[in-house]
Protein backbone atom coordinates (compact mmCIF):
# COMPACT_ATOMS: atom_id res chain seq x y z
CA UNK A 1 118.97 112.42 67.10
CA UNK A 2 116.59 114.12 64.77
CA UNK A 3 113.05 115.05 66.02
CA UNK A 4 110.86 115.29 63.18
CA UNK A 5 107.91 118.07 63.04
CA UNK A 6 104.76 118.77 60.14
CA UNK A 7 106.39 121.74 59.68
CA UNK A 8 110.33 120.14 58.75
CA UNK A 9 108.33 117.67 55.65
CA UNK A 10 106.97 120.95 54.08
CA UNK A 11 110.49 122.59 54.20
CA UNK A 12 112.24 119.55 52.41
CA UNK A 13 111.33 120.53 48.76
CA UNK A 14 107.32 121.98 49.40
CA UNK A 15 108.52 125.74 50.55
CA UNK A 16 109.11 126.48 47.10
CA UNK A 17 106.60 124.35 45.11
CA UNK A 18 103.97 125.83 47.00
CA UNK A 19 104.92 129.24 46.55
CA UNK A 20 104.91 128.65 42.61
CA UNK A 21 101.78 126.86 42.75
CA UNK A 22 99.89 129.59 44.59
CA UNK A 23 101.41 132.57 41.90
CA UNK A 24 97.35 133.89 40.34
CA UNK A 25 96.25 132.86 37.51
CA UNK A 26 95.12 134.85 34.74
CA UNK A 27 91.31 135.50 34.97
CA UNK A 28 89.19 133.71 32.65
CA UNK A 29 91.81 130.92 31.74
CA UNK A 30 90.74 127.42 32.12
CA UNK A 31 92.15 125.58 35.02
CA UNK A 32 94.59 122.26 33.35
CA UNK A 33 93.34 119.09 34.99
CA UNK A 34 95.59 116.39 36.16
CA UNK A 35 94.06 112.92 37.66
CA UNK A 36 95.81 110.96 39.88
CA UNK A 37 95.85 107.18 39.95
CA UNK A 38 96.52 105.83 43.35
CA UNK A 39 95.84 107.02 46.27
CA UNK A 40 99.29 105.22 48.55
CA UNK A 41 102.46 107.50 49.14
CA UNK A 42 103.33 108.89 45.93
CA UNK A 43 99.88 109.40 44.38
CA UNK A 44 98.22 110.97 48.01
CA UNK A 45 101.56 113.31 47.85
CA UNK A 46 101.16 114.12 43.91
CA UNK A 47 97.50 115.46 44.63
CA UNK A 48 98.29 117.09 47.74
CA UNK A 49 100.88 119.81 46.41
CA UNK A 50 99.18 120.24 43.47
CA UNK A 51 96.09 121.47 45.00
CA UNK A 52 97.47 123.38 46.84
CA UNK A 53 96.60 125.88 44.32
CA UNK A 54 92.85 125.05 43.70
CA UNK A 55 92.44 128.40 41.19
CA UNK A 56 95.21 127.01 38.89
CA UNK A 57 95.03 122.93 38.65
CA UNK A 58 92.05 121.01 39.08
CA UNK A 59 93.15 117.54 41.18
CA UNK A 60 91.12 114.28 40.68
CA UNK A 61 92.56 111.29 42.76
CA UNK A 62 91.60 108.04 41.33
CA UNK A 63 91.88 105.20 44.41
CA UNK A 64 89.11 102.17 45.30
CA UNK A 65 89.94 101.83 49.10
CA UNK A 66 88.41 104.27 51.45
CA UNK A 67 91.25 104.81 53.19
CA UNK A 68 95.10 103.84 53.46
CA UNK A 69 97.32 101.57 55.57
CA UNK A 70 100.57 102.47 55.79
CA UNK A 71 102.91 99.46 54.97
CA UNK A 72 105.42 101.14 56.97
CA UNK A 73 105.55 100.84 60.46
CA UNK A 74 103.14 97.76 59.83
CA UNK A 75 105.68 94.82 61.20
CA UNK A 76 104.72 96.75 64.63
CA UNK A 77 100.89 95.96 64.13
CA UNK A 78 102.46 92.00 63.66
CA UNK A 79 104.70 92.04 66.85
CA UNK A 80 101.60 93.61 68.90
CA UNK A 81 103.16 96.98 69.53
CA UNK A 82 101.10 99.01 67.16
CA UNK A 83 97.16 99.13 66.67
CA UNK A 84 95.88 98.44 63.11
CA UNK A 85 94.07 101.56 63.39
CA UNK A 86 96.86 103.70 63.77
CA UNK A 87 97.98 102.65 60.09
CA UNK A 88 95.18 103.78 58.41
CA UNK A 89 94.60 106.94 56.73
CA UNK A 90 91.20 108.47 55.12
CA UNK A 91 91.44 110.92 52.16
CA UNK A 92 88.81 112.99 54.03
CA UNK A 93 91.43 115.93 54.83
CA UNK A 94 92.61 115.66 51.36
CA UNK A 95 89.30 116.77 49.75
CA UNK A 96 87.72 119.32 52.53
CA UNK A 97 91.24 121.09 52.88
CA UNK A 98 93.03 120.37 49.49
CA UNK A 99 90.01 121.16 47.12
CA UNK A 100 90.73 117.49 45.50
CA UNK A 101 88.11 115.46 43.84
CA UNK A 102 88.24 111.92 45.07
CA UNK A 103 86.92 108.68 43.67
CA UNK A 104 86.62 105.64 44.99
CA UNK A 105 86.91 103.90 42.06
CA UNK A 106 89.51 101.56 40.00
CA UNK A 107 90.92 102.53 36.89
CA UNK A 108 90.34 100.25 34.11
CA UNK A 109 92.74 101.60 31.28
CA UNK A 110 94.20 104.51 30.32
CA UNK A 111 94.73 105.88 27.01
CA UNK A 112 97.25 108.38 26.29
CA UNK A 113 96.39 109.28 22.92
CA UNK A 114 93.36 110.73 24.03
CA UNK A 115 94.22 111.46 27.05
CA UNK A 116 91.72 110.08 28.97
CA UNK A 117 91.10 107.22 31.63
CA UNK A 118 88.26 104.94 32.09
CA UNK A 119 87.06 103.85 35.25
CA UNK A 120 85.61 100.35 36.18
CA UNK A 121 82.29 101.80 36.64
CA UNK A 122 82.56 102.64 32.68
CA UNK A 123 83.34 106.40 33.52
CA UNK A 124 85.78 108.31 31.68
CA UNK A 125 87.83 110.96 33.06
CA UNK A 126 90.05 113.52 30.99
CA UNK A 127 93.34 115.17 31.90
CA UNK A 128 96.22 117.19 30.57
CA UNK A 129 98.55 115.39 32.91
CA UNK A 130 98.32 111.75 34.26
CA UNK A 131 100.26 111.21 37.50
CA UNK A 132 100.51 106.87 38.12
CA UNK A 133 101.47 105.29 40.85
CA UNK A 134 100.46 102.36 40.64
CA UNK A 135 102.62 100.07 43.87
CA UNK A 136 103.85 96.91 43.26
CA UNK A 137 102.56 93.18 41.76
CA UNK A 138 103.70 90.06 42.15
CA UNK A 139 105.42 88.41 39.52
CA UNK A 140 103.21 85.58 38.36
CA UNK A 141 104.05 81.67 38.75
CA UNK A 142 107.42 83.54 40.46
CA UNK A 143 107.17 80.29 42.66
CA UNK A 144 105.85 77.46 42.24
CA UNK A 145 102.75 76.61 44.24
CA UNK A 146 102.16 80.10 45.63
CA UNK A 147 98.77 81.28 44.18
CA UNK A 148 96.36 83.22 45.55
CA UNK A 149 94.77 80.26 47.11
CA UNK A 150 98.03 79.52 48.79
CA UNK A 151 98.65 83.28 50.13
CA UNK A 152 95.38 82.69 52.18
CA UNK A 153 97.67 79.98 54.22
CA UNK A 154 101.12 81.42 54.17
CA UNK A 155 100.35 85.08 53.70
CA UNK A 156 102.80 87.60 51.89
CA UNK A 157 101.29 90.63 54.25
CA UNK A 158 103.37 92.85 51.75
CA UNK A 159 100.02 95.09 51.15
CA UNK A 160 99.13 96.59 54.92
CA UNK A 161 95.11 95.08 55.04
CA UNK A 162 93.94 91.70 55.46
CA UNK A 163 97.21 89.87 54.70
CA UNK A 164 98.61 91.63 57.57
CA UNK A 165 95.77 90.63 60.34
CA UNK A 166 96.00 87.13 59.11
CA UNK A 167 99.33 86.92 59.41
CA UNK A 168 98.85 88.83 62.77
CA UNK A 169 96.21 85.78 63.71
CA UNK A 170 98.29 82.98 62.96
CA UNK A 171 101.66 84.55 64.98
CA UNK A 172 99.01 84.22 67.99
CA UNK A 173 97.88 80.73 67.40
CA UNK A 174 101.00 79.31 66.90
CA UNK A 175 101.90 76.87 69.68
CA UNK A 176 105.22 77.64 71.31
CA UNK A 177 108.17 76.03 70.40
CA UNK A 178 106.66 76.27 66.39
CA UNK A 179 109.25 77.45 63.35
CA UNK A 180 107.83 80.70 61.74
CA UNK A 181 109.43 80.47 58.09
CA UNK A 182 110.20 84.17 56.42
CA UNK A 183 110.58 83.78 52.24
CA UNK A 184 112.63 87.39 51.56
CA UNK A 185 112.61 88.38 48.39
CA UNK A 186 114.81 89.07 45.26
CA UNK A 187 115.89 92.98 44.46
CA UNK A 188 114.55 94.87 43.57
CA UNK A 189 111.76 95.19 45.99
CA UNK A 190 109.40 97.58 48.14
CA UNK A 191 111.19 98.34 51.23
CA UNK A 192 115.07 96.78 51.14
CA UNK A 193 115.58 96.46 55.34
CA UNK A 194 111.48 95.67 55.55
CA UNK A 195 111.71 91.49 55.41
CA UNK A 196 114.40 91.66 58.18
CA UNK A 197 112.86 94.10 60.46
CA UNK A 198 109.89 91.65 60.51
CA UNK A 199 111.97 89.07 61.33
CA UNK A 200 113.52 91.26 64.06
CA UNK A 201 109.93 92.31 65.66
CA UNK A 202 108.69 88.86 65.31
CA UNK A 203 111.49 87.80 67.45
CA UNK A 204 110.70 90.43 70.26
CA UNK A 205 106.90 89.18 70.09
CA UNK A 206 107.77 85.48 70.44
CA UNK A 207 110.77 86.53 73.22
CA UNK A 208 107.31 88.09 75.19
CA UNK A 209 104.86 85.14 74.42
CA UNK A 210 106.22 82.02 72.65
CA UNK A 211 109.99 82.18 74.01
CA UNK A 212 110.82 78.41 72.57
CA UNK A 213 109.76 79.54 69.04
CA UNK A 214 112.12 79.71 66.36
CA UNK A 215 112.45 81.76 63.17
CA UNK A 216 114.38 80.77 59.57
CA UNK A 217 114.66 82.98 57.20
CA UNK A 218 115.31 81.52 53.81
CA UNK A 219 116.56 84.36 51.19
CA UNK A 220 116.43 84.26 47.90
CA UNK A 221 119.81 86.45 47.67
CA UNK A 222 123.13 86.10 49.29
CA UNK A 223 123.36 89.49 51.44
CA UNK A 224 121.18 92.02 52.27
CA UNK A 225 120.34 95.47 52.97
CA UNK A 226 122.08 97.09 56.69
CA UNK A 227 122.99 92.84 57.20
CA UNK A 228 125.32 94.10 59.89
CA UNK A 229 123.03 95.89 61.52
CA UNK A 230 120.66 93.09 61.51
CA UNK A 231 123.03 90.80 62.09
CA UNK A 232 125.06 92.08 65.08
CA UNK A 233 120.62 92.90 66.73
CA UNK A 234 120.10 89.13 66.40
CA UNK A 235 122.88 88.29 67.92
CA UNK A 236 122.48 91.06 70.99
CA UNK A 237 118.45 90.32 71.66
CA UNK A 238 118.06 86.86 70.35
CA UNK A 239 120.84 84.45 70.21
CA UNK A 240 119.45 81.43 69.14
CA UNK A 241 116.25 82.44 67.57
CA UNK A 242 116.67 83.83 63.99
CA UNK A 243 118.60 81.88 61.92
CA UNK A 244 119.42 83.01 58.28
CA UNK A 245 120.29 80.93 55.34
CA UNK A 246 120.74 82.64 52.27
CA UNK A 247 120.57 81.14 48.15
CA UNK A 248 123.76 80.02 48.37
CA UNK A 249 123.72 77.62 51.41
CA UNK A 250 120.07 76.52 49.98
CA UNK A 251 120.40 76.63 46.27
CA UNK A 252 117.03 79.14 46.54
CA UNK A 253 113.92 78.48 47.35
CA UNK A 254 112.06 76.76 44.07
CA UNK A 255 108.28 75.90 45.43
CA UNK A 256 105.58 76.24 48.22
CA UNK A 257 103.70 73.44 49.48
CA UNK A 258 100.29 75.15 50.80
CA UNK A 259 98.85 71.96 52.26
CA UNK A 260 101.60 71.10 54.02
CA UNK A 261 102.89 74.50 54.91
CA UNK A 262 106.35 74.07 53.28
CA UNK A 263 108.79 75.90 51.80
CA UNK A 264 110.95 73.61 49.24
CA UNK A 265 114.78 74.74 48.26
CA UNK A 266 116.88 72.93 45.91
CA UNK A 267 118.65 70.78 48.87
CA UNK A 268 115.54 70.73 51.58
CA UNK A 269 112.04 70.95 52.53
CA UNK A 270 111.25 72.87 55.50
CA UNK A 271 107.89 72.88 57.43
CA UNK A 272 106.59 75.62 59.00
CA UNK A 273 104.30 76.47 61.62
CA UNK A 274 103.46 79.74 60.18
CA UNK A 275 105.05 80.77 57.19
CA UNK A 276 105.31 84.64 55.34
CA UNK A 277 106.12 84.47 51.76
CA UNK A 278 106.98 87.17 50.11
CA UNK A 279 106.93 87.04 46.25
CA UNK A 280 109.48 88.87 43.52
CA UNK A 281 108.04 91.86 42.42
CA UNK A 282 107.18 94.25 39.05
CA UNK A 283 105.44 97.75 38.79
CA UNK A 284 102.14 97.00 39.71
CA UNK A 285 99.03 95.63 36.89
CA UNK A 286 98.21 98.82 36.01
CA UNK A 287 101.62 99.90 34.68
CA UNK A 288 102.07 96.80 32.76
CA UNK A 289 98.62 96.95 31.20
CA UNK A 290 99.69 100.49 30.23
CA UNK A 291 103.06 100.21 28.31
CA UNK A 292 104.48 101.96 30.74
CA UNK A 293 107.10 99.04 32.47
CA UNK A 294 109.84 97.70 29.98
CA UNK A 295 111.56 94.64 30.14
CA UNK A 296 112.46 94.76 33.24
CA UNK A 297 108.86 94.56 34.96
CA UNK A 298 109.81 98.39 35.98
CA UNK A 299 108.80 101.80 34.73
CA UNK A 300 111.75 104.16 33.02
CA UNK A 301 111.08 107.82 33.69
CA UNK A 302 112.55 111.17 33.86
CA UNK A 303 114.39 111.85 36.77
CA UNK A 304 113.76 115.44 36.45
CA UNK A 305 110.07 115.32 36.31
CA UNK A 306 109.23 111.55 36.20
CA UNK A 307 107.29 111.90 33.47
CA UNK A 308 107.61 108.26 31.65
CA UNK A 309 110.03 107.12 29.39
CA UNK A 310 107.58 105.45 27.21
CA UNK A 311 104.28 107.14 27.02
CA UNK A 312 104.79 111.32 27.02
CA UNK A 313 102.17 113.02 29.36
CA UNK A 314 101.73 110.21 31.72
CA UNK A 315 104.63 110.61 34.74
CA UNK A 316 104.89 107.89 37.20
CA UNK A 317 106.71 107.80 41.17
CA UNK A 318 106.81 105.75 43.88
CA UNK A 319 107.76 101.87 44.28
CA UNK A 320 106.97 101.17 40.35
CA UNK A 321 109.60 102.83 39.17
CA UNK A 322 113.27 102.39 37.94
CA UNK A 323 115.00 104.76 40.69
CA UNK A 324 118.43 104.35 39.80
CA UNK A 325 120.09 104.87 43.42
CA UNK A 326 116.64 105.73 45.44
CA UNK A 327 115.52 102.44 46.95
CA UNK A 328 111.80 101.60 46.58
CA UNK A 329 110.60 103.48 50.26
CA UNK A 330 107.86 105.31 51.09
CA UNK A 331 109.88 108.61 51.69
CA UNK A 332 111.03 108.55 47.98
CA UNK A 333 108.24 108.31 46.99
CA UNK A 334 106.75 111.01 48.89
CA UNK A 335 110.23 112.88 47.59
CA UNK A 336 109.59 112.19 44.15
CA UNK A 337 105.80 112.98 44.15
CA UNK A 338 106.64 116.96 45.11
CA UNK A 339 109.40 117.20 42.66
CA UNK A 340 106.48 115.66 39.83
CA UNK A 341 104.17 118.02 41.11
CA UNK A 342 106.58 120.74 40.79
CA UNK A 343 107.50 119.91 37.41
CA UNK A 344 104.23 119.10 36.21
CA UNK A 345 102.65 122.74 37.95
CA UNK A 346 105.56 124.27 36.24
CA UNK A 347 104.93 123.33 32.58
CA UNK A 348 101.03 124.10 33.19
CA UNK A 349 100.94 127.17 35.33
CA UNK A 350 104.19 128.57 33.53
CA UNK A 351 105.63 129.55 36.99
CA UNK A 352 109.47 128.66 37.34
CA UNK A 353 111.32 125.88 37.05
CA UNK A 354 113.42 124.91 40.33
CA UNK A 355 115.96 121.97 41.11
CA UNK A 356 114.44 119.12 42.52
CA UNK A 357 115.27 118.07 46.11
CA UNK A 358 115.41 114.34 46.25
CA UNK A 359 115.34 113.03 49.84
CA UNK A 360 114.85 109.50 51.52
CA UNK A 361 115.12 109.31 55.81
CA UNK A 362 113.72 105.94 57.28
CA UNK A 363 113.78 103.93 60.80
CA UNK A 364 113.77 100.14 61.06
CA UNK A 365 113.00 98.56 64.67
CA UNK A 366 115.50 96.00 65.49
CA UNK A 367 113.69 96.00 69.43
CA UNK A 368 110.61 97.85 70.73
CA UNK A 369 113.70 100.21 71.70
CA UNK A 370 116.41 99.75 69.29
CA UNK A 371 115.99 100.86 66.02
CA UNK A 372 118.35 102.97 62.99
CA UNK A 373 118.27 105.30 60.45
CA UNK A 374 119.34 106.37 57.25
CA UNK A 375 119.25 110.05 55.53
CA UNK A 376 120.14 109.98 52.12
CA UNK A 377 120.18 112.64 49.14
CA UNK A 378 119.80 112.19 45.65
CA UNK A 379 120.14 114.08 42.47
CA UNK A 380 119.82 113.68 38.78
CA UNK A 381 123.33 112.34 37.06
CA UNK A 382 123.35 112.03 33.05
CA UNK A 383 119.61 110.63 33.14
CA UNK A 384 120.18 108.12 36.58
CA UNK A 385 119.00 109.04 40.02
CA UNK A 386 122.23 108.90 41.90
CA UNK A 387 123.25 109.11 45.70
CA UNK A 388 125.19 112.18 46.44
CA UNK A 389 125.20 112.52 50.69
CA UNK A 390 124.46 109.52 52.80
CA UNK A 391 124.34 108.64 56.83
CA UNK A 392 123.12 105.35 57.64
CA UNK A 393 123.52 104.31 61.88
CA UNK A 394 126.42 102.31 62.57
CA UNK A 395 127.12 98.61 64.44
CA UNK A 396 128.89 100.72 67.27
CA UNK A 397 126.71 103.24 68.31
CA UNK A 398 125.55 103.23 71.97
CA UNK A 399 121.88 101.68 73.18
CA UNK A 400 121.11 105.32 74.29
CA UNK A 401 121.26 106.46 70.52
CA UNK A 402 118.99 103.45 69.17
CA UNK A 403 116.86 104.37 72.38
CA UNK A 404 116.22 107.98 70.66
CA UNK A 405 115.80 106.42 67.06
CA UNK A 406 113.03 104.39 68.34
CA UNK A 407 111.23 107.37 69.80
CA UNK A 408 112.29 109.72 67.06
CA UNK A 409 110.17 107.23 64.79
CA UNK A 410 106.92 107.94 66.26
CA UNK A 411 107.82 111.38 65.15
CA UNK A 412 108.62 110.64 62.29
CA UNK A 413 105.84 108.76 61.61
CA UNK A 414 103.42 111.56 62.37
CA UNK A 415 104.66 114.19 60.67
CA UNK A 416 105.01 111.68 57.27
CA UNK A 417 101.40 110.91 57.31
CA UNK A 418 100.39 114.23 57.92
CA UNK A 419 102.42 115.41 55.17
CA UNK A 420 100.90 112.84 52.61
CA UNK A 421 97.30 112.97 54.24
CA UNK A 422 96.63 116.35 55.77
């Protein structure tokens, strides 16, 4: 079982990037600017490597929040094995040891004709290279009856913050024996195995404090991601407890009844004691205000250098956009963020071009001591992102190896955020 160190995230595809980065500069010539919207995964990654050479690129991150909780890792906070604390991340590190100019601020618009970005506090920043990554939205009036007044009862807790400590709040005032109701959500969305691993740690919560509870998850699809996996856990650490009925069995879900806490299908109406809705999904207001999502909701770009599709000079990574094979993780994104600051520090600093390395490697908790893997590899493939070498953990393997996934994990974890954060 892998043991992840600091050192192994630098050697995936920043060895090389920061050797071109740090090549001199001639003496006298301006240093390019790039600004940085979004201060999550991709964005904190984006600045990061790109700083690292200060005399060459000048780094401004554009993010509101003071500091970052990881999404990831966050159904632990709900099952009470993981502190809130221990999500968050400050950009502190990323401006005393990075050189990067950080703003708390929100970005109002950005025009790339001018090449410039205003800032809600009427501000305008200029750049020869825009890096967005701008998350996720949720698709409006995607179900009926779930506004924002009605995530304040039956939270979505997709955004690691306040969703996720009342969610948290109402998993511990729930009287035992109550139904907690999971909504998943239709693909494409942030985090594929993420609505079932919830599920999953929910169950080993309730197992510990509220062993008559029960949990229905109604899907809006028919399968889902590592279902066997899932599947063949519920059945080992709680028969009886999770049940799962997908679109077809339901005819989808169709509405939300906030006052009554109840999620309506086409053949049902089921009441919940506490209920997690998670919405469909688009790349998030930003991009859309932009014209930088299509049809789809998504962002087209490059899968060389992720620069967009539809507005030149303005490159996008992370959840918002169309990824061909790479799901929408946190480790792609941090994977496509270094090979965009590679490509972008190559055009601007006219070091070298080299291949990107596309990577994404993820654990999902099934159990406090069960949990699986995946490493996958991606490359390029006439203008698609494509999956070239793949292990994902199998039904069969032994508790011992799930044992060492679940403490790899905390590895893993470490070493990500130091990666992204410093």
């Amino acid at each position: 079982m892998k043991s992840w160190t600091r050192r192994e995230f630098g050697r995936l595809t920043g060895a090389a990037l920061l050797t071109a980065l740090n090549q001199p500069k001639a003496r006298g010539q301006a240093k390019a600017r790039v600004v940085v919207i979004g201060g999550g995964i991709g964005g904190a990654t984006v600045a990061r490597y790109l700083a690292a050479s200060a005399t060459a690129i000048e780094v401004t991150l554009v993010e509101p929040r003071q500091s970052y909780a990881t999404c990831f890792f966050s159904n632990l906070y709900l099952a009470g094995l993981r502190p809130f604390e221990s999500l968050s991340h400050g950009y502190e590190a990323l401006a005393k040891q990075n050189g990067i100019i950080v703003i708390h601020e929100s970005a109002a618009a950005i025009h790339p004709a001018a090449k410039t970005v205003a800032l809600n506090n009427g501000s305008k920043l200029s750049y020869d290279r825009l890096v967005v990554a701008p998350g996720i939205a949720f698709r409006d009036r995607a179900l009926k009856g779930y506004d924002e007044a009605a995530m304040e009862i039956m939270p979505h807790a997709w955004n690691a913050g306040p969703q996720s400590k009342l969610l948290r709040r109402q998993l511990e005032s729930m009287e035992d024996g109550g139904l907690f109701v999971l909504v998943a959500p239709p693909n494409p969305f942030r985090c594929p195995p993420a609505p079932y691993e919830r599920a999953s740690l929910v169950a080993s919560y309730f197992q510990r404090r509220k062993p008559k509870a029960k949990i229905l998850i109604l899907d809006t699809k028919d399968s889902f991601n590592a279902q066997d996996l899932f599947q063949d856990a519920w059945n080992r650490h709680y028969p009886g407890m999770i049940e799962w009925l997908p679109a077809q069995f339901t005819g989808g879900v169709t509405a939300i009844d906030a006052k009554t806490r109840s999620v309506i299908t086409a053949g049902a109406t089921f009441k919940a004691a506490v209920a997690n809705v998670i919405p469909a999904q688009m790349a998030g207001r930003l991009a859309q205000q932009a014209g930088l999502a299509n049809r789809s909701g998504w962002c087209p770009v490059d899968p060389v250098t992720f620069e967009s599709a539809l507005q030149p000079g303005v490159h996008l990574v992370g959840d918002a956009i169309i990824g061909g094979d790479m799901p929408k993780s946190a480790f792609c994104a941090n994977s496509q963020a270094k090979a965009c600051a590679f490509a972008i520090a190559a055009d601007l600093t006219g070091s070298a071009h080299f291949p990107a390395h596309l990577f994404n490697t993820c654990y999902t908790y099934l159990a406090p001591d069960d949990a699986f893997s995946n490493a996958i590899s991606f490359k390029p493939v006439d203008g698609k992102l494509k999956s070239v070498i793949s292990f994902v953990s199998k039904v069969e393997e032994s508790s011992e190896v799930r044992r060492q996934a679940a403490r790899a994990a905390e590895g893993w974890y470490d070493a990500f955020t130091h990666d992204v954060f410093g």
